[in-house]
Protein backbone atom coordinates (compact mmCIF):
# COMPACT_ATOMS: atom_id res chain seq x y z
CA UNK A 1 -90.06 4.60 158.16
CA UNK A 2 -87.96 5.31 155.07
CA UNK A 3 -90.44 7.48 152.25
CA UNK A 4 -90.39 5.96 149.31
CA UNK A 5 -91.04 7.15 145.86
CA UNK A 6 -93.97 6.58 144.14
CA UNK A 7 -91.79 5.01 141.00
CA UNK A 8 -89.64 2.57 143.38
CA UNK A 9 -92.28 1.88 146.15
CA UNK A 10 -93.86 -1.13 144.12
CA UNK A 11 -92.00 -3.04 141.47
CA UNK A 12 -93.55 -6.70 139.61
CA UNK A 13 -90.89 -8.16 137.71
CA UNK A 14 -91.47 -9.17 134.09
CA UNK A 15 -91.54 -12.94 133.40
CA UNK A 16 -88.44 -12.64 131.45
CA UNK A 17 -85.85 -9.97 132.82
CA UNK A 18 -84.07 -7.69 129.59
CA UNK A 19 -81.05 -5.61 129.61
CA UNK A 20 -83.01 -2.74 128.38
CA UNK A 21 -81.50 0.45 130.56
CA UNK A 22 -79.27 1.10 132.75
CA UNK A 23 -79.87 0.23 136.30
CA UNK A 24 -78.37 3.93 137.31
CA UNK A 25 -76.04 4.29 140.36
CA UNK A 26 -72.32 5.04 140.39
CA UNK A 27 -71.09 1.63 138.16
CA UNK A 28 -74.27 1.62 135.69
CA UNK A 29 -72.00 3.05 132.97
CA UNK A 30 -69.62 -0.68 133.49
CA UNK A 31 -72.46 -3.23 134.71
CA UNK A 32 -73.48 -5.16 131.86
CA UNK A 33 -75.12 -9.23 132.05
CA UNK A 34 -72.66 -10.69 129.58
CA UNK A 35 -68.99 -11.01 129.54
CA UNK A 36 -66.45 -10.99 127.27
CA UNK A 37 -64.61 -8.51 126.06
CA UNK A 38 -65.48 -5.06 124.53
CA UNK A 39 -62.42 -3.78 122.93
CA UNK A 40 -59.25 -4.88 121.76
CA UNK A 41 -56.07 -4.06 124.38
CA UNK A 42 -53.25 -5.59 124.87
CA UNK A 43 -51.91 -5.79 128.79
CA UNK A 44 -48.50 -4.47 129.31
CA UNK A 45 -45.54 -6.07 130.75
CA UNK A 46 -42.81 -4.93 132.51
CA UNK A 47 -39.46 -6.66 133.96
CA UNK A 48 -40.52 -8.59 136.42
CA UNK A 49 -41.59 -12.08 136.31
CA UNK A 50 -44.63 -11.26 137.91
CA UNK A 51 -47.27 -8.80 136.53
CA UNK A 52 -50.72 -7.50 138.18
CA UNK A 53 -53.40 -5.73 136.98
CA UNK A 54 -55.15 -3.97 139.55
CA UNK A 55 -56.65 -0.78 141.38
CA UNK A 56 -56.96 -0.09 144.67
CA UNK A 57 -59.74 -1.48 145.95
CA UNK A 58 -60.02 -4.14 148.88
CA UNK A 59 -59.89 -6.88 147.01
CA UNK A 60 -56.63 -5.25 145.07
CA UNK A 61 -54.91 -4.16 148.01
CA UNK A 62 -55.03 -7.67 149.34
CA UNK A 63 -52.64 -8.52 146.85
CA UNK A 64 -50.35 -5.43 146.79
CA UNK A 65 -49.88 -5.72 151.02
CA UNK A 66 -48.94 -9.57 150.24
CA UNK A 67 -46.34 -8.70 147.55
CA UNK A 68 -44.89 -5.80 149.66
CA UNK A 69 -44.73 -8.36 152.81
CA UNK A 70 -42.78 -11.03 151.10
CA UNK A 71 -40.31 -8.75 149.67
CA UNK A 72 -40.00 -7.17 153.56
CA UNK A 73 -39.21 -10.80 154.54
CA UNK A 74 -36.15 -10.99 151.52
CA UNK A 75 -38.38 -12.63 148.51
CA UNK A 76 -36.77 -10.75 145.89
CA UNK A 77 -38.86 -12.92 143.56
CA UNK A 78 -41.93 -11.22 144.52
CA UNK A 79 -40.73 -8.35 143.08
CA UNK A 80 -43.31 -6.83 140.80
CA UNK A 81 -45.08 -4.90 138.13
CA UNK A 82 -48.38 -3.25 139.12
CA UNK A 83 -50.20 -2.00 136.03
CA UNK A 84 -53.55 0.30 136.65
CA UNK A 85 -56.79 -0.96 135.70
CA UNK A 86 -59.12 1.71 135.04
CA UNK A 87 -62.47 0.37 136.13
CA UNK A 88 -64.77 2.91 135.64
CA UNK A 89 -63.34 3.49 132.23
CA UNK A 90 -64.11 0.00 131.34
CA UNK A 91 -60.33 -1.53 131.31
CA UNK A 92 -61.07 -4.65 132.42
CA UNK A 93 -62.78 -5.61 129.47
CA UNK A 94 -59.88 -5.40 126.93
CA UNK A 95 -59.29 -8.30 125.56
CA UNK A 96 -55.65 -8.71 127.21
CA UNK A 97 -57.34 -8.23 130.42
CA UNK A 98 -60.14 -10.98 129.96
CA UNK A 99 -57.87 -13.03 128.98
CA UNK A 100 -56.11 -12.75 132.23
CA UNK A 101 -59.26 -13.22 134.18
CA UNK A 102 -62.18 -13.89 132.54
CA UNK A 103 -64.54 -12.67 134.96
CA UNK A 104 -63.22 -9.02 133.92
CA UNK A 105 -62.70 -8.24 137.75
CA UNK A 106 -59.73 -6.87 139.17
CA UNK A 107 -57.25 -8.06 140.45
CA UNK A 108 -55.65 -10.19 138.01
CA UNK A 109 -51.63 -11.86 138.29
CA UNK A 110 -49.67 -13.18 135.50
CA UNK A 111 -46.63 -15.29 136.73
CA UNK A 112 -44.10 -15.10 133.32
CA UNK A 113 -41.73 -16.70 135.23
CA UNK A 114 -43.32 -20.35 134.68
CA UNK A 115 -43.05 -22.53 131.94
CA UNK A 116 -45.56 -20.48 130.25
CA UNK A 117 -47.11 -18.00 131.43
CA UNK A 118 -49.52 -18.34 134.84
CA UNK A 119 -53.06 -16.81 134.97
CA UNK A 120 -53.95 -16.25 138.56
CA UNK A 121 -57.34 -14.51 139.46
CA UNK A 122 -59.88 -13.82 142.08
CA UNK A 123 -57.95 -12.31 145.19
CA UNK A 124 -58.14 -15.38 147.25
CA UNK A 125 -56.72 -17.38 144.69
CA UNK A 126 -53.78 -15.39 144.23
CA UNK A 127 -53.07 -15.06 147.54
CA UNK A 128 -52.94 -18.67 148.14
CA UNK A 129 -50.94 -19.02 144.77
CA UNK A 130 -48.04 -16.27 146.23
CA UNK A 131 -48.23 -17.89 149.45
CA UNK A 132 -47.25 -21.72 148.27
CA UNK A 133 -44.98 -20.14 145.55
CA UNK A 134 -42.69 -18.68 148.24
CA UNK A 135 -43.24 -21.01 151.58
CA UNK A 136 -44.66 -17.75 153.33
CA UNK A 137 -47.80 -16.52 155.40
CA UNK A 138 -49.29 -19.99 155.45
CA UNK A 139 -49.03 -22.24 158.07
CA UNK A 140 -47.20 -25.89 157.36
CA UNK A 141 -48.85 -27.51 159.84
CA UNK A 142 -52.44 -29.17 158.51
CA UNK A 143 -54.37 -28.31 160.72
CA UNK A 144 -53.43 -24.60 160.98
CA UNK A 145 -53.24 -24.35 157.34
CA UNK A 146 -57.12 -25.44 157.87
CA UNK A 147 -57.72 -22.99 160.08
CA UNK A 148 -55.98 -20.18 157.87
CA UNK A 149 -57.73 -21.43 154.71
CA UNK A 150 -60.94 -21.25 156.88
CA UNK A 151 -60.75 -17.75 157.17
CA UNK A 152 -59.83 -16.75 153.65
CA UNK A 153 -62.57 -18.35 152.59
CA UNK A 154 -64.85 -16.91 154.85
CA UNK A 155 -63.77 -13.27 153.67
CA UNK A 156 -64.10 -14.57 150.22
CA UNK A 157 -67.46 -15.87 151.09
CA UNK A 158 -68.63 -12.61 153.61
CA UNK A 159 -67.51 -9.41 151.33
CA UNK A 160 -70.16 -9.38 148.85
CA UNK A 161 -72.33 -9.11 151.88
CA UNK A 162 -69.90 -6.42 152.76
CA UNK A 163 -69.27 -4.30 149.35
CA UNK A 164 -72.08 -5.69 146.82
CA UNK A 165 -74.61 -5.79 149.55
CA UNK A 166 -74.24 -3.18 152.06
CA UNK A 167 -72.08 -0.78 150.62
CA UNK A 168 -74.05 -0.90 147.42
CA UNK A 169 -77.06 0.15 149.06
CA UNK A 170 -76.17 2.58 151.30
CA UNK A 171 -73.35 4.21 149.30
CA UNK A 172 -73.89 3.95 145.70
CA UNK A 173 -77.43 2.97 144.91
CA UNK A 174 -79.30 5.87 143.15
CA UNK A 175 -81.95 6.30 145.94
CA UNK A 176 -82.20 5.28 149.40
CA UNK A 177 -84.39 2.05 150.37
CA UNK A 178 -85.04 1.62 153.80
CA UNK A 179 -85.16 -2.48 153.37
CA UNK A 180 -82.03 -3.39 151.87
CA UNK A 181 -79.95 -0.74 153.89
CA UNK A 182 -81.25 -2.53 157.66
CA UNK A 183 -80.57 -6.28 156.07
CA UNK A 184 -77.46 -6.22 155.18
CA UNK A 185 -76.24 -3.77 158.15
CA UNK A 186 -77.68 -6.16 160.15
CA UNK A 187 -75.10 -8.87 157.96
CA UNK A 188 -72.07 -7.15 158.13
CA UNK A 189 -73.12 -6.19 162.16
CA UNK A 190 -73.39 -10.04 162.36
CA UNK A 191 -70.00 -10.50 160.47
CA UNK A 192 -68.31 -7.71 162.55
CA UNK A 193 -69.58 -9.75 166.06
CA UNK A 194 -68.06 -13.37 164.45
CA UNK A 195 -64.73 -11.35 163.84
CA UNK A 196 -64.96 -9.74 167.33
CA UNK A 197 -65.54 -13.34 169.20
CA UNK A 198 -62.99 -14.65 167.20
CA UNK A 199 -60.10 -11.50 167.67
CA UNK A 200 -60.98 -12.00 171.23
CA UNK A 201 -59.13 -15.03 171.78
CA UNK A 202 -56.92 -14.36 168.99
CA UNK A 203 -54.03 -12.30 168.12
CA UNK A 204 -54.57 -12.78 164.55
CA UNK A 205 -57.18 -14.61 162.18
CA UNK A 206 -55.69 -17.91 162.10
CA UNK A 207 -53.86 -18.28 165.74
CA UNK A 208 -50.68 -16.38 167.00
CA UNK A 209 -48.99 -15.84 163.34
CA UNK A 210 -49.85 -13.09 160.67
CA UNK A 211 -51.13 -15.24 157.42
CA UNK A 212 -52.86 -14.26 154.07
CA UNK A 213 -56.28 -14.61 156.04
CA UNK A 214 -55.20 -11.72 157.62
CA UNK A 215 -54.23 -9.83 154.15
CA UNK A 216 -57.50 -10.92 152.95
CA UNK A 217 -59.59 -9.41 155.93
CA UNK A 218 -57.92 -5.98 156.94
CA UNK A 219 -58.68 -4.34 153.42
CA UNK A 220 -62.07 -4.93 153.62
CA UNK A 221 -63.26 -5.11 157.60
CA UNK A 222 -59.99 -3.27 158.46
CA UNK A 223 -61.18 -0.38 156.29
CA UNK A 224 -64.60 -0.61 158.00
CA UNK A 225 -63.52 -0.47 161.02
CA UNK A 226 -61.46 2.51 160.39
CA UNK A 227 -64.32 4.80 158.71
CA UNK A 228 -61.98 3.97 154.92
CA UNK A 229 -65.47 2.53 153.71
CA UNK A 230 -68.68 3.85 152.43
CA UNK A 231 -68.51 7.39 153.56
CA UNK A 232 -70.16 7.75 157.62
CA UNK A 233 -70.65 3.86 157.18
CA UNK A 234 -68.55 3.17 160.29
CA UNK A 235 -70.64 5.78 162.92
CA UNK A 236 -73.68 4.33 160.97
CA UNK A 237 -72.90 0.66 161.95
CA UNK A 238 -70.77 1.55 165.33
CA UNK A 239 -68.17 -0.04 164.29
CA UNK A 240 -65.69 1.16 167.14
CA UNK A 241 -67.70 -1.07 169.77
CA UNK A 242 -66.07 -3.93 168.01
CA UNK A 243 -62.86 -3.43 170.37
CA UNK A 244 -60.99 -6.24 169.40
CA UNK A 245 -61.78 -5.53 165.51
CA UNK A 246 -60.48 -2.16 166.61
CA UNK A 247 -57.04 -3.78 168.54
CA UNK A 248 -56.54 -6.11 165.33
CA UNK A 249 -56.83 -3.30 162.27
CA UNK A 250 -54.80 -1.31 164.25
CA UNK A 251 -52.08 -3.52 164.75
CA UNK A 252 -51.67 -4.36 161.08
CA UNK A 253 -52.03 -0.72 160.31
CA UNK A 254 -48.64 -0.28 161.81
CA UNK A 255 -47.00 -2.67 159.25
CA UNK A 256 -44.51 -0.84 157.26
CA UNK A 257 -45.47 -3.50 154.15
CA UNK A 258 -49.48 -3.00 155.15
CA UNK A 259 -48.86 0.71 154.22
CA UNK A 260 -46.85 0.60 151.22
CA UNK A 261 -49.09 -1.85 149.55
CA UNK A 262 -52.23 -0.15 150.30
CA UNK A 263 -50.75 3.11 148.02
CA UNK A 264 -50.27 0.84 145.17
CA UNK A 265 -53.01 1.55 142.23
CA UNK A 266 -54.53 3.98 144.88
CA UNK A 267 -56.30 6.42 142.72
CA UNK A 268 -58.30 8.62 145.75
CA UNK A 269 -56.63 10.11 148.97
CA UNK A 270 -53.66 12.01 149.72
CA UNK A 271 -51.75 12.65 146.70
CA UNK A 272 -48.46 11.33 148.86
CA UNK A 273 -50.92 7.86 149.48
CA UNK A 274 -51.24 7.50 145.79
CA UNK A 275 -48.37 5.48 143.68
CA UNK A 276 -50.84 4.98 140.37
CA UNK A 277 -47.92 2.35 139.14
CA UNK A 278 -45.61 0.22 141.12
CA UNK A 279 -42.34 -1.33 138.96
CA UNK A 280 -39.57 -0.83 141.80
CA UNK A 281 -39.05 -0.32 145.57
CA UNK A 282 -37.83 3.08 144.87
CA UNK A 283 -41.09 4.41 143.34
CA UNK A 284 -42.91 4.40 146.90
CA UNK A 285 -40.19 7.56 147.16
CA UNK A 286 -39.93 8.71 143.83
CA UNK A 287 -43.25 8.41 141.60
CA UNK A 288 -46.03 9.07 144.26
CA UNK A 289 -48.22 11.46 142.74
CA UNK A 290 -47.21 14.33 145.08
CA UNK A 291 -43.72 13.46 143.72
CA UNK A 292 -45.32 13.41 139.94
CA UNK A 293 -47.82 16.35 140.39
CA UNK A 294 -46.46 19.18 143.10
CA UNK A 295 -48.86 21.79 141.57
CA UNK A 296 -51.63 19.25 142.45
């Protein structure tokens, strides 16, 4: 049994809960209970039609691999602008930013090449947007559309388990609790096993062709999987008995698009992994920040 601390072994909440400290941990200095914004800031906006605001997380690579495989397939209208969102410095909540997504979460896509401008957020969303926009990475056929749609909705559904739940707890919370650590590893072990069943019979998410319910998954379980997540996280939750998890990340790990788009707003890594701002195909070469920074 986990000891406890005699200040966080009991704890009666008020009858009325009050925003009167902050609830410590790595994101207390951004977690606030209203929205809105904060500060005035306009977004920038480069030369392409379409513009995201984003960092590197899961949810924001989802987007970046999708661009980067529809331009691999010839969509030169997918070419973009990818602007860096500063999270822990509180960027998403300038007002240009909220009023791309006003749920001040990353990422966010602004299509200017509409009738007027295109708001697009919450990962899943834009995804699906990109995905009827060019005819790509979504099946035509109803029922595997269903299927597809099934899963991206089921990531959309399972990562909170995953990031806000898990990863919060064992990773960033300010102290170690023995209670929400075992039930949500015993979540994301139970998510892990329906992915596993699934991959098992399956070459990809939804069937025999790569689709944005793949693109969805691989940042976050893909990342798991790989030990990318939550420091020891993946010897902590044996993630390499999940062998057809294992086959599956792998796989997509070899896609030349799937690496390129997960170096996009990258702000941690190698410095040749991180391209802090993507506005052309030649600044994967050019503008990585080993290219940018040589002294380091």
């Amino acid at each position: 049994m986990t000891q406890q601390s005699d200040d966080t072994a009991a704890y009666t909440p008020p009858a009325v809960w009050k925003w009167d400290k902050q609830n410590g941990g790595k994101f207390a200095s951004i977690n606030r209970p209203i929205a809105g914004p904060t500060h005035e800031q306009d977004l920038p906006v480069g030369k392409h039609p379409l513009q995201l605001y984003s960092l590197a997380t899961p949810n924001g690579v989802k987007v970046t691999i999708m661009l980067e495989e529809l331009l691999a397939l010839g969509h030169s209208g997918a070419e973009y602008d990818a602007w860096l969102i500063r999270i822990g410095d509180g960027n998403q909540f300038g007002s240009g930013f909220v009023a791309a997504n006003p749920n001040s979460k990353i990422p966010a896509l602004v299509d200017h090449g509409t009738a007027s401008p295109t708001r697009v957020f919450e990962s899943g969303a834009i995804l699906l947007y990109l995905a009827e926009k060019f005819a790509a990475f979504l099946p035509a056929d109803h029922a595997k559309r269903t299927e597809c749609l099934n899963w991206l909705f089921w990531q959309m559904g399972s990562a909170p388990y995953l990031g806000g739940g898990f990863g919060h707890f064992y990773a960033y919370a300010p102290f170690k609790m023995e209670y929400p650590i075992d039930r949500f590893s015993m979540e994301v072990k139970r998510q892990l096993d329906v992915l596993d069943r699934h991959l098992a019979e399956n070459q990809y998410m939804a069937g025999d062709d790569y689709s944005i319910a793949d693109m969805a998954i691989w940042p976050w379980y893909g990342n798991l999987i790989a030990g990318n997540l939550y420091g020891d996280s993946a010897t902590f939750l044996d993630t390499q008995s999940y062998t057809h998890v294992v086959r599956w990340q792998q796989e997509i790990w070899q896609r030349p698009a799937v690496k390129r788009g997960r170096k996009v707003n990258r702000l941690a890594g190698k410095p040749s992994d991180q391209l802090h701002e993507r506005h052309d195909a030649s600044d994967f070469d050019l503008r990585t920040e080993d290219k940018l920074n040589p002294e380091g």
